[in-house]
Protein backbone atom coordinates (compact mmCIF):
# COMPACT_ATOMS: atom_id res chain seq x y z
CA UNK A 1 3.73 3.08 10.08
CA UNK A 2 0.55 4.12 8.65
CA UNK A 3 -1.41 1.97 10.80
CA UNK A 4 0.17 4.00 14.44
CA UNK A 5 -1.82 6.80 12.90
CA UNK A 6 -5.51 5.57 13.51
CA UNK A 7 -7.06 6.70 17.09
CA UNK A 8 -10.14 5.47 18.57
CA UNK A 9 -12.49 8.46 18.16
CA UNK A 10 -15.59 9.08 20.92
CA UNK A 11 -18.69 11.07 20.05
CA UNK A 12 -20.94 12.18 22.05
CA UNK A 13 -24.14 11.69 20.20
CA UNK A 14 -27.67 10.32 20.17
CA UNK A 15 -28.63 6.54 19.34
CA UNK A 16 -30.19 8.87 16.40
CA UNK A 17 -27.24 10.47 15.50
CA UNK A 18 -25.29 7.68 15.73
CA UNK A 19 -27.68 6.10 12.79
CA UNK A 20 -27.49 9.08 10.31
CA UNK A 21 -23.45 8.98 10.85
CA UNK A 22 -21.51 8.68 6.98
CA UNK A 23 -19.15 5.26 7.42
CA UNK A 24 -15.75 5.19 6.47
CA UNK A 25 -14.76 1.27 5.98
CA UNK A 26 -11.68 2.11 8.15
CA UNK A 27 -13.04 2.31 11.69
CA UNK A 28 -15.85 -0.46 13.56
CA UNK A 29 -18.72 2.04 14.47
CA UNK A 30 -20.20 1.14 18.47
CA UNK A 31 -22.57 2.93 20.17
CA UNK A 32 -21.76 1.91 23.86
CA UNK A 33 -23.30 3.26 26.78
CA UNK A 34 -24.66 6.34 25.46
CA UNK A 35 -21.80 7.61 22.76
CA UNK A 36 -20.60 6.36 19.56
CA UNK A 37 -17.43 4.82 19.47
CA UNK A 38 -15.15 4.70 16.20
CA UNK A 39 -12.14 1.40 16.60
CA UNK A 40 -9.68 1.68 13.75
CA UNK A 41 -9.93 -1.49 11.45
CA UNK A 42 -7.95 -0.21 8.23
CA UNK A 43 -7.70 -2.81 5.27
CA UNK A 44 -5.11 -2.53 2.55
CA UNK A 45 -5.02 -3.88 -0.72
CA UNK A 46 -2.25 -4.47 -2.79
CA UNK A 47 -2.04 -3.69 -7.05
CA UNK A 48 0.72 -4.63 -9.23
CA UNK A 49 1.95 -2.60 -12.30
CA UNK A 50 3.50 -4.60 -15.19
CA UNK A 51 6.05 -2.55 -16.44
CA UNK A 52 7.03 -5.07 -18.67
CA UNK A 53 3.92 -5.39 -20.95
CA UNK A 54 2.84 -2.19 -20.61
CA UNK A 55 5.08 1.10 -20.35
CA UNK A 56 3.99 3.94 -18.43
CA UNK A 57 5.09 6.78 -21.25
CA UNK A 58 6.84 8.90 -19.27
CA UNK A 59 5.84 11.75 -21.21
CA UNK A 60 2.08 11.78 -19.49
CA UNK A 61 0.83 15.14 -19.66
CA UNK A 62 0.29 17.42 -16.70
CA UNK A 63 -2.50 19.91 -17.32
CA UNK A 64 -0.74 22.94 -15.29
CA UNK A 65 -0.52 26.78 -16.72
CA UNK A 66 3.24 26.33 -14.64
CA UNK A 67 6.55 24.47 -15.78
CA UNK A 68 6.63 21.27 -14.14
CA UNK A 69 10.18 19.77 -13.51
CA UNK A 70 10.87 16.29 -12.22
CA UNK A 71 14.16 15.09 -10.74
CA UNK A 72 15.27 12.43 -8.66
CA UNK A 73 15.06 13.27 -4.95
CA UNK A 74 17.57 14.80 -2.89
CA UNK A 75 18.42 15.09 0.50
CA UNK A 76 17.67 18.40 1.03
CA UNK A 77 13.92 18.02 -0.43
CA UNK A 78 13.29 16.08 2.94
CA UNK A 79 12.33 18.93 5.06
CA UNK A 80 10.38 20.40 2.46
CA UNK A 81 8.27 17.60 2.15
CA UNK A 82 6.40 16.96 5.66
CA UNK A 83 3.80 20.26 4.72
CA UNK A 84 2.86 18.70 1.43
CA UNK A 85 2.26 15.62 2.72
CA UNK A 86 0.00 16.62 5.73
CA UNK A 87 -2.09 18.63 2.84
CA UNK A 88 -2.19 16.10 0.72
CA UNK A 89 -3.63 13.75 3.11
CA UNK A 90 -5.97 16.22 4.78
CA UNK A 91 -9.03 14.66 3.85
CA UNK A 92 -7.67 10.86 3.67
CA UNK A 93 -7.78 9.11 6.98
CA UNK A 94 -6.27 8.29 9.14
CA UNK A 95 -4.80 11.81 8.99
CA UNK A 96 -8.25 13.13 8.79
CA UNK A 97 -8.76 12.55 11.82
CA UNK A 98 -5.54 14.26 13.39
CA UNK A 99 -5.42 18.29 14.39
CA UNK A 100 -3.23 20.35 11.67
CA UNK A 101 -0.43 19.93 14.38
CA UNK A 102 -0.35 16.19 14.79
CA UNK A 103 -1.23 15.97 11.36
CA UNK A 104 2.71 17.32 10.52
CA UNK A 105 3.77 15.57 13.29
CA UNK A 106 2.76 12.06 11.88
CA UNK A 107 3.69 13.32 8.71
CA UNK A 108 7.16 13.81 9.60
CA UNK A 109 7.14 10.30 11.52
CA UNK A 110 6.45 8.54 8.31
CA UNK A 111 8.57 10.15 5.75
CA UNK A 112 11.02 9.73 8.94
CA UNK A 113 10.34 5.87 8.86
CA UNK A 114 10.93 6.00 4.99
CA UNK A 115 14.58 7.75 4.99
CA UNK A 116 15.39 5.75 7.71
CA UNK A 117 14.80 2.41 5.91
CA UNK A 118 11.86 1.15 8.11
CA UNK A 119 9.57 0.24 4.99
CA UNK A 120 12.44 -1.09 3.15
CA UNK A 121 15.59 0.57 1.44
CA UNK A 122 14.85 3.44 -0.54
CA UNK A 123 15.00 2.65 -4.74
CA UNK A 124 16.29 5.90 -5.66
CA UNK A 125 15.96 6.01 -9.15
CA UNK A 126 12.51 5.86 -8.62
CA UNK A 127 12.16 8.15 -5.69
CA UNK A 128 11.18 11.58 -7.69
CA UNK A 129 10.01 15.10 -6.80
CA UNK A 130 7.84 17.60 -8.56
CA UNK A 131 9.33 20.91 -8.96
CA UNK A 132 7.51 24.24 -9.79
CA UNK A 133 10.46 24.98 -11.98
CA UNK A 134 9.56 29.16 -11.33
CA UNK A 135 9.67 28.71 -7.29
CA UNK A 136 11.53 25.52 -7.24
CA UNK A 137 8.91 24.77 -4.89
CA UNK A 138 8.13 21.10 -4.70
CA UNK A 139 4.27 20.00 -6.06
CA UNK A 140 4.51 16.12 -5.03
CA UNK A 141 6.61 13.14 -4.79
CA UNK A 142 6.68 9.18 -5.42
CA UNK A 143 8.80 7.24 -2.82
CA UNK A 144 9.73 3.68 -4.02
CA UNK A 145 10.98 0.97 -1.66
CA UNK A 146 12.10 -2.38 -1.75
CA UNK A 147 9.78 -5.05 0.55
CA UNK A 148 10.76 -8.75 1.09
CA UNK A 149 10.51 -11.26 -1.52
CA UNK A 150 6.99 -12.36 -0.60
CA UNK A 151 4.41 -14.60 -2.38
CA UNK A 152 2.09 -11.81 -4.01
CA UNK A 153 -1.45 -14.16 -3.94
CA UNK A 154 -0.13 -15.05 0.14
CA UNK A 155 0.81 -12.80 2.18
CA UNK A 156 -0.10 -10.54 5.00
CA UNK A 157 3.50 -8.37 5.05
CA UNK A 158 5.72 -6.00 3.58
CA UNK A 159 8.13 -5.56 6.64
CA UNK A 160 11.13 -7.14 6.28
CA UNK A 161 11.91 -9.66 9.12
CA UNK A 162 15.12 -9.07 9.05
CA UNK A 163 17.42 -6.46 7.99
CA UNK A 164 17.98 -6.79 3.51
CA UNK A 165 21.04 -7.98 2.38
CA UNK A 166 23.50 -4.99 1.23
CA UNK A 167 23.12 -4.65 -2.58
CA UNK A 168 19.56 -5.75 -2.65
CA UNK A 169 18.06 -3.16 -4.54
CA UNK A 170 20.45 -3.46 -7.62
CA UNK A 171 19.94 -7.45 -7.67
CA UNK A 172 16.55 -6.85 -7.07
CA UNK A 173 15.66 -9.45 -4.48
CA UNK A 174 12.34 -7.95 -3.11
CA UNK A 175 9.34 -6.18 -5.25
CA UNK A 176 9.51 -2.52 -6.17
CA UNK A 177 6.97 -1.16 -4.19
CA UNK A 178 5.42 2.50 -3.87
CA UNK A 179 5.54 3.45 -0.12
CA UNK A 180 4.13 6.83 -0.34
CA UNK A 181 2.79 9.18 -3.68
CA UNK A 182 1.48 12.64 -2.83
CA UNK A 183 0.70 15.30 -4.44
CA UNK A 184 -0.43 19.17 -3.38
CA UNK A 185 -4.21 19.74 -2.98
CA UNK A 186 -4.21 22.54 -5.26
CA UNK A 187 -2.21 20.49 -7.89
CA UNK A 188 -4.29 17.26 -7.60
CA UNK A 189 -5.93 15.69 -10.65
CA UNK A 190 -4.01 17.50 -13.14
CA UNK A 191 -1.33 14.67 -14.23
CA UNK A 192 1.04 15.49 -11.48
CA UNK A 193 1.29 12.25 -9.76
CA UNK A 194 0.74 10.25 -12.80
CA UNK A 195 3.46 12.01 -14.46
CA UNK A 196 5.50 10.87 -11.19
CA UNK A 197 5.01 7.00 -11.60
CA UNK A 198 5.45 7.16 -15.39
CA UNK A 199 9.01 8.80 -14.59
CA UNK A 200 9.29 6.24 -11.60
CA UNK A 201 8.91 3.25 -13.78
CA UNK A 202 11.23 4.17 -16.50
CA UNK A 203 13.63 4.46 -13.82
CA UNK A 204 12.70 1.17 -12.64
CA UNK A 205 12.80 -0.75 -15.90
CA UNK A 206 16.59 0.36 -16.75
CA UNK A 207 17.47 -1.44 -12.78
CA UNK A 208 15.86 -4.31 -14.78
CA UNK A 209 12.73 -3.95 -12.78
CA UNK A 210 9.89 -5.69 -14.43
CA UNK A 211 6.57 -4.84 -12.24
CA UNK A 212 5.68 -2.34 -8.81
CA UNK A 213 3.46 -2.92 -6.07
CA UNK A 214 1.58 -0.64 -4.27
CA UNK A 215 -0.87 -0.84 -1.56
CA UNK A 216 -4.23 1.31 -1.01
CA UNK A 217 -6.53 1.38 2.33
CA UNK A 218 -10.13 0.38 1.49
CA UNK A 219 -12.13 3.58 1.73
CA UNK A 220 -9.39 5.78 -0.15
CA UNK A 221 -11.66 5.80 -3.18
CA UNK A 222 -9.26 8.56 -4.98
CA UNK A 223 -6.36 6.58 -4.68
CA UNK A 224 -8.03 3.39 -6.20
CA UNK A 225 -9.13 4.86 -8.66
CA UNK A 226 -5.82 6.81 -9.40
CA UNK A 227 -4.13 2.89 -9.28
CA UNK A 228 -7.22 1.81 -11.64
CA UNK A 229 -6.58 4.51 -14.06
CA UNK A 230 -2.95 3.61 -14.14
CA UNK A 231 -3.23 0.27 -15.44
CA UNK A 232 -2.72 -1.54 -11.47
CA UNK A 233 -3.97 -5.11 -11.34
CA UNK A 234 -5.80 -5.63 -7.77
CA UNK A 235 -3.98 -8.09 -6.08
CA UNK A 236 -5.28 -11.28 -4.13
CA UNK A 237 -6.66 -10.63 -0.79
CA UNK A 238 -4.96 -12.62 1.92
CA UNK A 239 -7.76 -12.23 4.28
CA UNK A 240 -10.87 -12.55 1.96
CA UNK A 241 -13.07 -14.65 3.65
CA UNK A 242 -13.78 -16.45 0.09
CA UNK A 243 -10.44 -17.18 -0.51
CA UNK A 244 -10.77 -18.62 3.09
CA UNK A 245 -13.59 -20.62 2.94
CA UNK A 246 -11.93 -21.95 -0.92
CA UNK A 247 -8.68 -22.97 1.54
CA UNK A 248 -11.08 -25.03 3.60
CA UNK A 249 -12.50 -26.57 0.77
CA UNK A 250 -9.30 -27.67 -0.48
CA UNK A 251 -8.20 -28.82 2.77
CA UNK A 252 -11.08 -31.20 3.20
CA UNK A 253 -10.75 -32.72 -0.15
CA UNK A 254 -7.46 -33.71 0.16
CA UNK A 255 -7.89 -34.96 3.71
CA UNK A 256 -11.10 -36.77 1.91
CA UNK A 257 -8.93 -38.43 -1.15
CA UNK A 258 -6.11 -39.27 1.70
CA UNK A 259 -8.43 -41.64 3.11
CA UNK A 260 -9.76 -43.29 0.41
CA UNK A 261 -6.14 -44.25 -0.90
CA UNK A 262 -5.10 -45.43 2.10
CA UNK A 263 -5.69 -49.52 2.00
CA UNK A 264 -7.99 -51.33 5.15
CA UNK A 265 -6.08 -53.14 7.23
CA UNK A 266 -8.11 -56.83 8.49
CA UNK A 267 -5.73 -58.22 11.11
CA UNK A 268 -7.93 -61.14 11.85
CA UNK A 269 -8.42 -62.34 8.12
CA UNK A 270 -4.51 -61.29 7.15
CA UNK A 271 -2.32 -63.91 5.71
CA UNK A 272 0.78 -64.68 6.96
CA UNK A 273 3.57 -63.57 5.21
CA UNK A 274 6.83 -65.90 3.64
CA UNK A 275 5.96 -70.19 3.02
């Protein structure tokens, strides 16, 4: 879903300009025929969470002067929910990029997609909301999802191909994985969102959950570092062009020791078989 959300951007600016312009390792810069042109290439990485060998406490502090509640989310906090998330993604592209109107508008289309299933059922034990317990107004929220059973050092997605077998979630056949975590601009960096996955995982752990995935887009340094400060272990790349090139490697080695076990065959100095 995130991906519908990048635009190709034109600029109307000097071969100059175009020079001094900051890079954001989400878009191929051009300069074509007089303006700069900005193609969406977005990257995503993936980062697992052991839950198992090390627990999130879920009493991580949250350096607010207001009560913070958390609770599991309900259907009414929907609605609520598609303002914070266009704030809290202001600055993070590809929303960035949008006007404050399609900016709720996309907003709305992906927690849409998330209610709706699209990035996998919901796990909602660990699908939590941030209250500020005076206005009961929310501050942020983690949505956990299930994706397919993939190979985690091979694989290039977490759509399901087809639509997961009823009960999934409780026999956990798929990965835990966090689809979206967001929290207020003006609440940011003060334990909110960490508080959220340490909640998240506990909730996790008693479905007999033993690890989460979650995915960042290369150029989102905040939200690396965020998974980096958690305890996330980066995840293998299933485009790197070294893993690539290691792939080859392998290939042409085994092709190599194929044909030096396979025996010569001299028809014109063979003997013939039986007395």
């Amino acid at each position: 879903m995130l991906e519908d959300c990048f635009r190709v951007i034109r600029l109307p600016l000097s071969l100059a300009e175009f020079h001094r312009l900051p890079r954001n390792p989400a878009y191929k810069y051009e300069y074509i025929n007089g303006a700069t042109w900005l193609s969406p290439r977005p990257k995503f990485y993936s980062a697992r969470l052991d839950l198992s060998a090390r627990a999130v406490g879920a009493d991580a502090g949250i350096e607010l002067d207001e009560p913070v509640a958390i609770r599991r989310l309900e259907d009414r906090d929907w609605p609520r929910l598609s303002r914070l998330f266009s704030a809290s993604f202001s600055r993070v592209q590809p929303f960035a990029s949008l006007s404050d109107r399609r900016r709720i508008e996309a907003a709305r289309s992906c927690l849409r997609s998330t209610r709706e299933g699209r990035d996998g059922p919901l796990i909602r034990p660990a699908c939590l909301v941030a209250l500020d317990r005076a206005r009961a107004r929310p501050l942020g929220a983690i949505l956990v999802t299930l994706v397919p059973p993939v190979d985690l050092d091979d694989f290039w997605s977490l759509a399901w191909k087809e639509p997961p077998p009823p009960g999934c979630v409780e026999r956990r056949e798929g990965h835990a994985h966090i689809t979206w975590i967001f929290v207020g601009p003006l609440r940011a960096g003060h334990g909110v969102g960490s508080a959220l996955l340490a909640h998240a995982a506990e909730g996790l752990r008693e479905l007999g959950y033993s690890e989460l995935i979650s995915t960042f887009l290369l150029g989102n340094e905040s939200s690396m570092l965020w998974h980096w400060r958690n305890g996330f272990e980066l995840l293998s790349y299933a485009g790197s062009l070294r893993r690539f090139r290691a792939m080859m490697r392998a290939s042409r080695q085994a092709e190599k020791s194929l044909g030096e076990e396979t025996p010569s065959v001299d028809g014109g100095n063979a003997a013939p078989a039986g007395p």
